[in-house]
Protein backbone atom coordinates (compact mmCIF):
# COMPACT_ATOMS: atom_id res chain seq x y z
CA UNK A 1 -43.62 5.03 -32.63
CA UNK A 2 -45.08 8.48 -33.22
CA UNK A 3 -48.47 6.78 -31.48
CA UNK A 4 -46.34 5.89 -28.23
CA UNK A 5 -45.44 8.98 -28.01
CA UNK A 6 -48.59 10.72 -28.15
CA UNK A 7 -50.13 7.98 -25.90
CA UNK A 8 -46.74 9.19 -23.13
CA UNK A 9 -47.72 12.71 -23.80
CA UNK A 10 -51.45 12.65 -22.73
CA UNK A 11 -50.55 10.55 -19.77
CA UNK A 12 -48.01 12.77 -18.34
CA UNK A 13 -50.69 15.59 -19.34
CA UNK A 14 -53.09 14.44 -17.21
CA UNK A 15 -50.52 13.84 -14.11
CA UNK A 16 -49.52 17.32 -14.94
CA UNK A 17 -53.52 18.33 -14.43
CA UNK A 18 -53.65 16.58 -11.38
CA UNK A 19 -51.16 17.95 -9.45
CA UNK A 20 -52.43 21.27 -10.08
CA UNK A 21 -54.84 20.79 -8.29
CA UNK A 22 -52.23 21.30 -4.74
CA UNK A 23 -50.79 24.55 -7.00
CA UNK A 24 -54.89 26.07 -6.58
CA UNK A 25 -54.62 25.09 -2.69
CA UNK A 26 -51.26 26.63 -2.84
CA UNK A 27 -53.45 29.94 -3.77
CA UNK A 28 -56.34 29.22 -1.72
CA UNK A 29 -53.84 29.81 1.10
CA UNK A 30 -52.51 32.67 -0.16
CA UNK A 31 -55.99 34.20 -0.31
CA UNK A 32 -56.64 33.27 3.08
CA UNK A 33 -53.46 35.20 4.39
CA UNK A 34 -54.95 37.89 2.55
CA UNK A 35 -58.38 37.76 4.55
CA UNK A 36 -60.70 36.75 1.29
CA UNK A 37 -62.23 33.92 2.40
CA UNK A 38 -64.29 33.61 -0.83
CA UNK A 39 -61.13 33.63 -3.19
CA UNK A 40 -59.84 30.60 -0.98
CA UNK A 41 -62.86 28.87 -1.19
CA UNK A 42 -62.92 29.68 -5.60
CA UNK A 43 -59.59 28.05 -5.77
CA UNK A 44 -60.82 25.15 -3.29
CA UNK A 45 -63.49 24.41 -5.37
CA UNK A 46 -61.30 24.84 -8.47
CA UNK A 47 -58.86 22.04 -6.77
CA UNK A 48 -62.04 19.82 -5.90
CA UNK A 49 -63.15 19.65 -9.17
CA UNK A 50 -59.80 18.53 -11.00
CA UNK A 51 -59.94 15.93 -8.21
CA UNK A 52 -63.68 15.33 -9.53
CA UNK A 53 -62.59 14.49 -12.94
CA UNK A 54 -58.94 13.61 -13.42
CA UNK A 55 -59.68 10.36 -12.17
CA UNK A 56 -62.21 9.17 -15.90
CA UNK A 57 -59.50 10.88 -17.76
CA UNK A 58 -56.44 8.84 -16.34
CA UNK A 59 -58.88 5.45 -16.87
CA UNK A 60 -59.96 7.19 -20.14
CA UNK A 61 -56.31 7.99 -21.42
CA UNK A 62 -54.40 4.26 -19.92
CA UNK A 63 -52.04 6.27 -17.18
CA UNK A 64 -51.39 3.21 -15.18
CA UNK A 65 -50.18 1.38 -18.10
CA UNK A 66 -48.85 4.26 -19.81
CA UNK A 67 -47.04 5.33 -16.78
CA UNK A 68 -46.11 2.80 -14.20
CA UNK A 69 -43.56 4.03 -11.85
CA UNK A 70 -46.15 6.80 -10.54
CA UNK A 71 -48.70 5.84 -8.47
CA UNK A 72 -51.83 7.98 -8.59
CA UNK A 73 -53.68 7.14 -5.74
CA UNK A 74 -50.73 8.30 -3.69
CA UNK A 75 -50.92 11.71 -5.91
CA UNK A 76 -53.90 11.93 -5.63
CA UNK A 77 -53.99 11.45 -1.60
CA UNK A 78 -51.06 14.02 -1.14
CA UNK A 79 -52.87 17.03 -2.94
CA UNK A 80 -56.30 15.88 -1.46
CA UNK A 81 -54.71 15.85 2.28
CA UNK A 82 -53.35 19.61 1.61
CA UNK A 83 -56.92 20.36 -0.55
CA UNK A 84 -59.16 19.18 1.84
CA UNK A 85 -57.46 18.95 5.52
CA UNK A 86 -54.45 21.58 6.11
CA UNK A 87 -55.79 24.39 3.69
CA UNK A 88 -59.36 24.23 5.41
CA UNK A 89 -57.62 23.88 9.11
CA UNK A 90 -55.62 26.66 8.75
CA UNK A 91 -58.68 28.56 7.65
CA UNK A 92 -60.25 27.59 10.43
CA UNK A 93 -57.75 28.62 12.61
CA UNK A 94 -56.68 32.05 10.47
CA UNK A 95 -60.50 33.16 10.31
CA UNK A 96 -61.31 32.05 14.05
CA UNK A 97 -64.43 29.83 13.67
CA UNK A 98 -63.15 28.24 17.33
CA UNK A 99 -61.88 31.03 19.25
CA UNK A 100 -58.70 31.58 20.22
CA UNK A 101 -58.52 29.75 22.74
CA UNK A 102 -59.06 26.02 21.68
CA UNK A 103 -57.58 26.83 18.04
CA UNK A 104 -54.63 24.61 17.89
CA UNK A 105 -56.29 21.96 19.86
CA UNK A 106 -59.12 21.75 17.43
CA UNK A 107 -56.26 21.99 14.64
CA UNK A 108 -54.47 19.54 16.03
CA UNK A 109 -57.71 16.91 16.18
CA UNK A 110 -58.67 17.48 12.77
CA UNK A 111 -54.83 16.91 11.45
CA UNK A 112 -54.51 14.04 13.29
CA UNK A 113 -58.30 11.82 12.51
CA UNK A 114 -58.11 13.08 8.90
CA UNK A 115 -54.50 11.44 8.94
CA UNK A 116 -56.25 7.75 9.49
CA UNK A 117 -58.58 8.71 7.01
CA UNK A 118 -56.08 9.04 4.04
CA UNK A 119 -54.34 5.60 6.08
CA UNK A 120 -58.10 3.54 5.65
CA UNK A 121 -57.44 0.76 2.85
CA UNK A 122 -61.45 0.72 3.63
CA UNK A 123 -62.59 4.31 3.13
CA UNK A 124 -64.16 3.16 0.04
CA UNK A 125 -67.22 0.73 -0.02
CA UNK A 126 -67.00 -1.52 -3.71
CA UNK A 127 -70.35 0.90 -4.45
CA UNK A 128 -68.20 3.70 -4.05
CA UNK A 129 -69.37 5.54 -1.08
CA UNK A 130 -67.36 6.78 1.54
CA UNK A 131 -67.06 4.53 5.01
CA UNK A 132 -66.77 7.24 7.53
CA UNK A 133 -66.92 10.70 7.31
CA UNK A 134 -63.79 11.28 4.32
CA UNK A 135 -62.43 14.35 5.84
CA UNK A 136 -64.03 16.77 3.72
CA UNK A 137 -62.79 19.72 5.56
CA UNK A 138 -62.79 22.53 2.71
CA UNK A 139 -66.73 21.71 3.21
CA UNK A 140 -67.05 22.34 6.72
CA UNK A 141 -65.38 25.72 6.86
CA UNK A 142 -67.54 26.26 3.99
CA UNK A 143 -70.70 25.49 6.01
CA UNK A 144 -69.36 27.59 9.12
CA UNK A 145 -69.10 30.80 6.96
CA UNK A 146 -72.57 30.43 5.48
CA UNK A 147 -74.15 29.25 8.39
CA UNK A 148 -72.20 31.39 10.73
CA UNK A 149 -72.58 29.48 13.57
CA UNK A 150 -70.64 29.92 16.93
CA UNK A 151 -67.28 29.01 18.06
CA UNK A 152 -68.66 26.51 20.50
CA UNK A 153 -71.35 24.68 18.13
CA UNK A 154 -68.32 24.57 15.83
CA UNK A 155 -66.04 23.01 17.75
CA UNK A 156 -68.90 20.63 18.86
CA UNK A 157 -69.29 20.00 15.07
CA UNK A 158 -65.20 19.24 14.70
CA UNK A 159 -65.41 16.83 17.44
CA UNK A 160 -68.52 14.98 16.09
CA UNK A 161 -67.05 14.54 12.57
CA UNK A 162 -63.84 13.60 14.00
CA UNK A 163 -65.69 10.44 15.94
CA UNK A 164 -67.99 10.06 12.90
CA UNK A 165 -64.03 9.06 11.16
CA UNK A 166 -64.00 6.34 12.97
CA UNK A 167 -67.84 5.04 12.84
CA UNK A 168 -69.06 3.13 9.11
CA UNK A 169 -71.51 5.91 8.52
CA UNK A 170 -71.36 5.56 4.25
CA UNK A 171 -71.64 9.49 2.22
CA UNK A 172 -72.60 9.33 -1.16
CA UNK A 173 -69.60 10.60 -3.75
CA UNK A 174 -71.63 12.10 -5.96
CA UNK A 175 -70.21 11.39 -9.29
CA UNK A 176 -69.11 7.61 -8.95
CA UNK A 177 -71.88 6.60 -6.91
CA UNK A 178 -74.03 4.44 -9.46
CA UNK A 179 -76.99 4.57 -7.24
CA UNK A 180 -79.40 7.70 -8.30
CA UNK A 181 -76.38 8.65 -10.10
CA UNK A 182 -78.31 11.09 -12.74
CA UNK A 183 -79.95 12.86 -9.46
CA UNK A 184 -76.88 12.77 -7.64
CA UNK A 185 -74.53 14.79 -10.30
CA UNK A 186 -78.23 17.41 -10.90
CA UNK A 187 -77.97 17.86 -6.72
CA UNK A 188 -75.10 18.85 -6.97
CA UNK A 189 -74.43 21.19 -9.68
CA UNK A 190 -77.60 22.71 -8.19
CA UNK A 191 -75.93 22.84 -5.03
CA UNK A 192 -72.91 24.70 -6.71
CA UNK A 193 -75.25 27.31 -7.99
CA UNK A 194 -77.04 28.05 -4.86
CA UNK A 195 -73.71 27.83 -2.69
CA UNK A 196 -71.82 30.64 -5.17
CA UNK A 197 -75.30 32.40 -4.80
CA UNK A 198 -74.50 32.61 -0.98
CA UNK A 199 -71.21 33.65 -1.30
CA UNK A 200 -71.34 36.09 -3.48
CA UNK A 201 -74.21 37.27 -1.03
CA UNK A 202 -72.13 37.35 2.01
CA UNK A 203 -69.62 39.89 0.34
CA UNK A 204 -70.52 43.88 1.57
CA UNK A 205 -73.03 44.35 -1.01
CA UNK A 206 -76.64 46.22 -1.71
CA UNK A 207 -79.27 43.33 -0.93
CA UNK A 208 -81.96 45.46 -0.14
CA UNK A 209 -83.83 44.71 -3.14
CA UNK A 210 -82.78 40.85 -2.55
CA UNK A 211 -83.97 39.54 0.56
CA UNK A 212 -86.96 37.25 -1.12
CA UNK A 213 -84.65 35.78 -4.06
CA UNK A 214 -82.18 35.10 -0.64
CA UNK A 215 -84.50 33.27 1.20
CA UNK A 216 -85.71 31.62 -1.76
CA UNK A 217 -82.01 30.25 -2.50
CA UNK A 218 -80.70 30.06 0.98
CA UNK A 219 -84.77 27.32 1.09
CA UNK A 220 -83.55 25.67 -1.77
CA UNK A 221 -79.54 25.11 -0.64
CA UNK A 222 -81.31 23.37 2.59
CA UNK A 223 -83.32 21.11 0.44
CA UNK A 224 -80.33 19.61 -1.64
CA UNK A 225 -78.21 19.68 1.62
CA UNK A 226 -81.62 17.58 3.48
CA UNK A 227 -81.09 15.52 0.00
CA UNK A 228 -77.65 14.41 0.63
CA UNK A 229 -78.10 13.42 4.03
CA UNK A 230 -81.54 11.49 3.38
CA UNK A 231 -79.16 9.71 0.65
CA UNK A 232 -76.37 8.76 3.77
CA UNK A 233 -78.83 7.85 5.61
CA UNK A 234 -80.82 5.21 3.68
CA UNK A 235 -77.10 3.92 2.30
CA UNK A 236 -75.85 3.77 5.65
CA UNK A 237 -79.08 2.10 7.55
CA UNK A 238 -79.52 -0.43 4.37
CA UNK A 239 -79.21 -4.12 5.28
């Protein structure tokens, strides 16, 4: 008896760790009211990897068995809608990466595709990677701070990832993906690195002693990102 109740306790533990993962996007847009655009993105990241790993523990611990009147892959695709669609929309709107003008029309595209997305019984190929692009918007905000590119080559980019929902192009999830698996996870912790390298970089600080270590990083987050899309690639064109 005392067992069961242990075994009811770490299941309802690890729901409990799941769903704070929507508390951290809950915070991430708080900090974006605020203007801190790198706090939002620490909680986002904070949120993506509890998604990242509650999944092995809930296999690890039973939860389905455990704990059958809540479904996890519908928890899981609530907080991962508000994670990685409306937090990173509104930041795209609330920071202005598309001008004013087109805003809520960009808003309103990215709502709606990524809403299919969580609605595809086929978004996941049986070797785990991703059929069409898996509305990974708390990335692409990410990518249009670092890379600072315009309003119109980022609403060119929201338009082509909104079609490339739609189209069986196959990304690599880089934890379940058997498939280079070992150089998969090292890719991306190294990507983690360099990526907190270049935020903490954009914040107003003294780089004048800096700018060969930035290059250096900034050469090295290019490779892993070059990486990631030779990986898509080659899974995607594969007979």
């Amino acid at each position: 008896m005392h067992h069961s109740y242990l075994k009811k306790f770490a299941a309802w533990s690890v729901h409990v760790f799941t769903v704070s993962g929507i508390f951290l996007g809950f915070l991430a847009l708080l900090s974006t009211v605020n203007y801190n655009f790198t706090q939002a993105v620490f909680f986002l990241a904070l949120a993506l990897f509890v998604d990242g790993i509650d999944g092995t523990i809930a296999r690890y611990v039973g939860v389905e068995n455990i704990t059958p009147t809540i479904d996890g892959s519908i928890l899981d695709n609530i907080i991962d809608y508000f994670n990685y669609v409306l937090v990173p929309t509104f930041m795209i709107h609330w920071f202005g990466f598309v001008g004013e003008n087109y805003s809520l029309l960009v808003c309103f595209l990215i709502l709606t595709v990524s809403s299919y997305t969580f609605a595809n019984k086929g978004i996941k190929t049986d070797d785990y990677y991703f059929s069409g692009f898996p509305a990974l918007w708390n990335l692409v905000v990410l990518y249009f701070y670092l890379l600072e590119t315009s309003e119109l080559i980022n609403i060119g980019i929201v338009i082509v990832l909104s079609v490339f929902t739609f189209i069986p192009i196959k990304y690599v999830h880089p934890i379940r993906v058997l498939e280079f698996r070992k150089t998969n996870i090292a890719m991306t912790a190294l990507w983690c690195v360099t990526t907190v390298y270049l935020l903490l970089m954009k914040e107003p600080l003294d780089k004048s002693q800096l700018i060969t270590l930035d290059f250096s990083i900034y050469s090295v987050w290019i490779l892993v990102n070059l990486y990631f899309l030779f990986i898509t690639l080659r899974r995607s064109f594969k007979s």
